[in-house]
Structures are given as C-alpha cells and as structure tokens.
Protein backbone atom coordinates (compact mmCIF):
# COMPACT_ATOMS: atom_id res chain seq x y z
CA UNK A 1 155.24 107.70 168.33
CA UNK A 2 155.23 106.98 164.75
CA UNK A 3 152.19 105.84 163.06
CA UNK A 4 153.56 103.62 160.40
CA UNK A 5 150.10 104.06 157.45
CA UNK A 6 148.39 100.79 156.36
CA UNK A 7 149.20 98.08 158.64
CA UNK A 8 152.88 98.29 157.32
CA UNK A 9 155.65 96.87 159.48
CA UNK A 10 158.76 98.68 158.99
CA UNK A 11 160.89 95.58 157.60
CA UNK A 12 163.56 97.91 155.33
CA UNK A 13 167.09 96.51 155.21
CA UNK A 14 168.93 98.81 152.65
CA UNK A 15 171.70 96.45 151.54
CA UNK A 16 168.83 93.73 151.26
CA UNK A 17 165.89 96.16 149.88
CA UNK A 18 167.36 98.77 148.10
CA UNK A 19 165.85 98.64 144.50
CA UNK A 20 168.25 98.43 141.03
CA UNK A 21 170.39 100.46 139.74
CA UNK A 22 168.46 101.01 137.10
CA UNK A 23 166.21 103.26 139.47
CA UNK A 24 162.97 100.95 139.31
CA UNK A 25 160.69 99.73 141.70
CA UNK A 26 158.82 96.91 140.92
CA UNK A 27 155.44 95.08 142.39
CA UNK A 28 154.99 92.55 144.90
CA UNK A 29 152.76 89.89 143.48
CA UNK A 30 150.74 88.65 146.27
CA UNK A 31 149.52 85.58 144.49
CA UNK A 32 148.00 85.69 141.07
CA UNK A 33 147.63 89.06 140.57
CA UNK A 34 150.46 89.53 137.21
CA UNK A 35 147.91 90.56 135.23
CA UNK A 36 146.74 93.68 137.38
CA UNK A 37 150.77 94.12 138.11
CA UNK A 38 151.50 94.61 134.27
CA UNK A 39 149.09 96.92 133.53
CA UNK A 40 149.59 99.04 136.60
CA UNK A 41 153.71 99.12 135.45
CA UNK A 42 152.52 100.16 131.99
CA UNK A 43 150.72 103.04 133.17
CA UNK A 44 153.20 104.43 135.62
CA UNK A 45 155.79 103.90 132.83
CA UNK A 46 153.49 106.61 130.25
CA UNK A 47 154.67 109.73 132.16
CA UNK A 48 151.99 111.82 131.03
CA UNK A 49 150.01 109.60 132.49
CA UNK A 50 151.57 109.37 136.03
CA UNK A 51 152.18 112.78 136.65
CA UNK A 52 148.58 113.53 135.93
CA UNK A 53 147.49 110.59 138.68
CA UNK A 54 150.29 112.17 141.24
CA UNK A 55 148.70 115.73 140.46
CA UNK A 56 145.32 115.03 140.84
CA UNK A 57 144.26 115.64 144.04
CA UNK A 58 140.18 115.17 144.48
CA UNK A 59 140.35 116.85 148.17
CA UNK A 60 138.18 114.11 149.71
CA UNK A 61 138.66 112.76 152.89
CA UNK A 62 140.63 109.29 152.90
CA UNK A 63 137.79 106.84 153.59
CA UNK A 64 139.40 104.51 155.87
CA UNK A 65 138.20 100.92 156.32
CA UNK A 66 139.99 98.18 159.00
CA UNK A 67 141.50 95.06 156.99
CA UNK A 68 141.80 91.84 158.89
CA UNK A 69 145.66 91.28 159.10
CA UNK A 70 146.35 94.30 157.31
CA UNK A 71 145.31 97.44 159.48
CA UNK A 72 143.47 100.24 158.26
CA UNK A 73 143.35 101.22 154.18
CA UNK A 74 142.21 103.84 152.20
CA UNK A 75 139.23 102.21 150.27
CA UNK A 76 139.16 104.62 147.94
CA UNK A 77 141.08 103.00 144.73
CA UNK A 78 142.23 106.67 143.13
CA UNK A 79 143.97 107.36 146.25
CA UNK A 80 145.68 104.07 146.20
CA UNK A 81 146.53 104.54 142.84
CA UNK A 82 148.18 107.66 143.92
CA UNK A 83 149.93 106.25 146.73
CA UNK A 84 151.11 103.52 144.79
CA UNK A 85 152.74 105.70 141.58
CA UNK A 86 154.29 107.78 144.17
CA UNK A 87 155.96 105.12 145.76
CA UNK A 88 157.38 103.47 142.69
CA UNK A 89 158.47 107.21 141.45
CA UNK A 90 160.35 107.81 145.37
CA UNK A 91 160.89 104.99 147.19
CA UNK A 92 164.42 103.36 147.52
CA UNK A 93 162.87 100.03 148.42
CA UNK A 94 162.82 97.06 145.87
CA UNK A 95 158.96 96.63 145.39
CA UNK A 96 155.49 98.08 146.78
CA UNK A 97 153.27 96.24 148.31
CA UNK A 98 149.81 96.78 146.64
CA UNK A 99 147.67 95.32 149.18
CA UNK A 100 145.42 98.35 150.19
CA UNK A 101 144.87 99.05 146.01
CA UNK A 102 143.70 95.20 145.88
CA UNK A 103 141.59 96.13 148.68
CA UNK A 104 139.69 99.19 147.70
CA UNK A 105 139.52 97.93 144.14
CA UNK A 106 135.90 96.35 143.57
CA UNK A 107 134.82 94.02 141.06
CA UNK A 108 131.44 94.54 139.22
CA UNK A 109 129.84 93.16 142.17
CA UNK A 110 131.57 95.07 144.87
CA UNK A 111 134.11 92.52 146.24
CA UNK A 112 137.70 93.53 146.75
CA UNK A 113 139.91 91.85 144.27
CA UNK A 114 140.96 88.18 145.15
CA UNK A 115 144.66 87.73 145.18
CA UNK A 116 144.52 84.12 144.51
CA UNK A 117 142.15 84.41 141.68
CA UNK A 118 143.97 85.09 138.10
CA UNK A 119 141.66 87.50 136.19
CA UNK A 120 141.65 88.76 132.37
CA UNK A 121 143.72 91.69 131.70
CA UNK A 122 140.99 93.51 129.61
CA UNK A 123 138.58 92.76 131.87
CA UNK A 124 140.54 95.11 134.61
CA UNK A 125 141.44 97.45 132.33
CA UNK A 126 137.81 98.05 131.63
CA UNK A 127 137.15 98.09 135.15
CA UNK A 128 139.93 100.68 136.48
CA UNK A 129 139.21 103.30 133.71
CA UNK A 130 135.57 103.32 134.65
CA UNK A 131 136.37 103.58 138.45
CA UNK A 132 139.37 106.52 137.19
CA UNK A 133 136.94 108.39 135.15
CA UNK A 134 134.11 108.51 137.76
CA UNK A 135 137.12 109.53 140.78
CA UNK A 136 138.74 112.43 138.41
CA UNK A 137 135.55 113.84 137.01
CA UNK A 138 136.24 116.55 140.21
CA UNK A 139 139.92 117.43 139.38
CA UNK A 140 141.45 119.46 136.47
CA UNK A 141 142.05 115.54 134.77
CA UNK A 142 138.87 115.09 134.20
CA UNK A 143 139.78 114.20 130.71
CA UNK A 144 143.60 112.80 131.24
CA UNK A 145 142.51 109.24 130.22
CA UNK A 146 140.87 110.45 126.18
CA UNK A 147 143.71 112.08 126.22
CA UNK A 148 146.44 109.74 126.23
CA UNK A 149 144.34 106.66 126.17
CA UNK A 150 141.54 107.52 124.04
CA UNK A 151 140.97 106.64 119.93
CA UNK A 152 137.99 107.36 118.12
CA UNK A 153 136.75 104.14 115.83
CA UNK A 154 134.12 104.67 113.01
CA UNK A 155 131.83 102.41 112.04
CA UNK A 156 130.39 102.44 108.39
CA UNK A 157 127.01 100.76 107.54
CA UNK A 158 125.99 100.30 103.81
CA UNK A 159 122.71 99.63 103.04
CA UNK A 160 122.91 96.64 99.96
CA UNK A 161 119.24 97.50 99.50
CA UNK A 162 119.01 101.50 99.03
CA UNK A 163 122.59 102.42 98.92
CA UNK A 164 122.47 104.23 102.34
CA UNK A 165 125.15 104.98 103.78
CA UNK A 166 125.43 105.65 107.76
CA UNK A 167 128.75 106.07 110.26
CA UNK A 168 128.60 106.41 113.81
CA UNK A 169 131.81 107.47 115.92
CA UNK A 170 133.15 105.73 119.20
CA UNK A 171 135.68 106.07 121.79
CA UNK A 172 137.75 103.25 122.38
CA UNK A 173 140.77 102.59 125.11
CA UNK A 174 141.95 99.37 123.79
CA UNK A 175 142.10 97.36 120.58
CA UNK A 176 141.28 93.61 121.03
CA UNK A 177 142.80 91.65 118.42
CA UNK A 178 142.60 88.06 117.26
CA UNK A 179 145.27 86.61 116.95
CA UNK A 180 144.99 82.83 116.23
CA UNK A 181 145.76 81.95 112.50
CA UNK A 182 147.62 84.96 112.15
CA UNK A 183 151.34 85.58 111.72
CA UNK A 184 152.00 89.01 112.72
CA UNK A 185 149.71 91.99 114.02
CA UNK A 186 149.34 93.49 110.68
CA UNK A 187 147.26 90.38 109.97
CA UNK A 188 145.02 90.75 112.90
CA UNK A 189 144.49 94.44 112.83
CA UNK A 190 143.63 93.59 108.83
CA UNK A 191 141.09 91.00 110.37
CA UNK A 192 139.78 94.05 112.66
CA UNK A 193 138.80 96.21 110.43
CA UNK A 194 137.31 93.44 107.89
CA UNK A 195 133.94 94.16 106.33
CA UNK A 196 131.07 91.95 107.09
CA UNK A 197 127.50 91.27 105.80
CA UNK A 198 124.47 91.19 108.34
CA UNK A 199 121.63 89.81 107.66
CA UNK A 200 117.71 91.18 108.18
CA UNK A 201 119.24 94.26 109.53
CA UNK A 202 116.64 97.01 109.70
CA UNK A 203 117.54 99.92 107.08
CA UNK A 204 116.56 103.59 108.87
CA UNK A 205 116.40 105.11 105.18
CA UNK A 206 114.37 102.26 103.35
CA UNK A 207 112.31 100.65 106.34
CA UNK A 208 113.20 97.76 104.78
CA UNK A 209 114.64 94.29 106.41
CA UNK A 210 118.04 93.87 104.15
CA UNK A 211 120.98 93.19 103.56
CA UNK A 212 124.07 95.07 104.99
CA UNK A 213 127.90 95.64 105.33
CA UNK A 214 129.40 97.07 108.21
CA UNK A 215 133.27 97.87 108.37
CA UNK A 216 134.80 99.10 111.29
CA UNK A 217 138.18 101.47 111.03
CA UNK A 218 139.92 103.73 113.20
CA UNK A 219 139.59 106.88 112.94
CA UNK A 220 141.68 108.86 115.28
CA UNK A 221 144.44 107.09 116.85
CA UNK A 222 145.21 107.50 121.04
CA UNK A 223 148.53 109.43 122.10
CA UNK A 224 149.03 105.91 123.09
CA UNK A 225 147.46 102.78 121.76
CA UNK A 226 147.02 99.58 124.03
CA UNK A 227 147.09 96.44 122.06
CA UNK A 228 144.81 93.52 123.78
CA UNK A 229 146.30 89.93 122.11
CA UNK A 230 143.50 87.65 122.65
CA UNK A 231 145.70 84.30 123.67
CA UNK A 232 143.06 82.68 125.18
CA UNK A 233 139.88 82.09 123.90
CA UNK A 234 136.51 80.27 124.78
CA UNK A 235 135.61 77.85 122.95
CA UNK A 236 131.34 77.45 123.25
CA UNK A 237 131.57 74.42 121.71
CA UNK A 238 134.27 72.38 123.38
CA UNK A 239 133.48 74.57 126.48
C-alpha cells in the first residue's frame, strides 16, 4: 500500500499537468496568498539560496499535526520549505500545492496563515527569516541568510551642539523605499538616505538636550538586495 504524504490525492494527468517547457513549476494560489507566492518564487529562483535550504538538514523528527480536510502535515515550516523547493526543483507537475507550508507557518500570534486573508509582503518576509534563522541555527547554514540576504546600514549622528560625532552599524534584509512623489528608484533611495534634524535628542558626549542630524547610508551591500516599494500606505489622518 502506498502512503501518498500530506493528505495528497494522486490527481496527475501528464498531458494535462505536465509543467512548461521552460522547466518551471509554479504555485498554486489557494486564495489570497500572491504575496507569500512571490516571495517564496524569488527565493527558490537565488540558487545559492535554494541549494542551501535543500542541504540543510536539521535531523529533527517531522512533527506531524492532523489538518481537517487535509491529512496529516509537517508543522514544522523549515521542513516545508524544504519540501516545497524540492518539489519546484523535481517535479514534472505544473504547480505545488503549498498547503502544509501555510499550515505550519505561524503568525506573531501563533495562527497558521489564513489563505483568504491578503497580507503585506514585508511583513512575511520579516516573519519567515526570523522563523529560518531560529530553524538553521543547528545546521552548517546557520549563517546562509547574512550571507546572501544580509547588508550592513550605518547610521551617523552629529551632535549640532558639541560636534560629536557617533555611528552605529546594522544588519538589514530589505530596503523599504518610498516611493510616492518620486519618479524612479534613484529618487527614493536618495530620499533613504536623506539627513534629518531631531530635536531634544540627548547628546552622550555633552549631556546636553540638543540639536541633532542623523543620516542613514549603506554600508555594505547584500550578495543580493531586496527592494520593498511601499505602494500602499496608511494614511493616520484620512485613516
């Protein structure tokens, strides 16, 4: 008897099912869920990247939960991940179905993610390389996502008061640009790294309440730099 993993029914009609010629296999969106799709195509398309995910086995046990309508998944969301990539690396079928990563992929407050729900793409980014860096810390990968994903950004404070002058370093996945008003991204990265004035800021050198500018620039670039466009913004006036 074959045990067919995941609740899947075997449903493969090659002439129907058989993915491009172009040797890609895509997605299934299961509702509103284009903005987790995206990303997840993204990374499997950075082969340094993938190959890392497919290597890195963390030798746990697959911790399996039962799904209503769905059968029993993997809840652990760097084994799905690994499933997944190896599918759309192997498979001859036109799409995966990511159902079980949905599943075992929890939201700040534990819940799976809702598939009729569409959710900011920043906001899972955030989320999945926090959950990726907490299941590879045991594997040789431990570092995989600094190293392809990873930037360093300075930020330079200048003390109008004193003349002090004080930087502090920080890693950064993603740049988050602004981009209403502006024309191209050279404008908006220009806008990102704009020097402002804060006021009643707390100088370390002259105790004093002053004055400052603070610039932010990047230091390092990433192997690979992820561009957030920030189309849609809240307004907390209009609401």
């Amino acid at each position: 008897m074959k045990v067919v993993p995941e609740g899947e029914k075997f449903a493969y009609i090659p002439k129907m099912n058989t993915k491009s010629f172009y040797g890609f296999v895509g997605l299934k969106n299961l509702g509103c869920i284009c903005y987790m799709n995206a990303m997840l195509q993204q990374f499997f398309m950075t082969p340094t990247f993938r190959y890392a995910i497919l290597m890195a086995n963390d030798n746990l046990d697959p911790e399996m939960v039962e799904v209503k309508k769905f059968g029993m998944v993997d809840d652990n969301p760097l084994h799905q991940l690994r499933r997944m990539f190896g599918f759309l690396e192997a498979s001859d079928r036109q799409d995966y179905n990511p159902s079980g990563f949905c599943h075992s992929f929890k939201d700040w407050g534990g819940n799976p993610v809702n598939v009729s729900i569409q959710q900011d793409a920043q906001e899972f980014l955030n989320q999945i390389f926090e959950k990726l860096e907490n299941g590879l810390k045991i594997t040789p990968f431990s570092r995989i996502l600094e190293g392809v994903y990873g930037g360093q950004k300075r930020y330079t404070t200048v003390c109008k008061n004193c003349g002090n002058v004080s930087t502090r370093d920080e890693l950064f996945y993603n740049v988050s640009l602004q981009i209403k008003n502006y024309e191209n991204i050279y404008e908006a990265l220009g806008e990102y790294i704009k020097m402002e004035t804060i006021s009643d800021y707390r100088c370390d050198a002259c105790t004093l309440k002053v004055d400052i500018t603070r610039r932010g620039s990047i230091q390092k670039l990433p192997n690979v730099m992820i561009v957030h466009l920030q189309r849609l913004v809240f307004d907390l006036e209009t609401l």
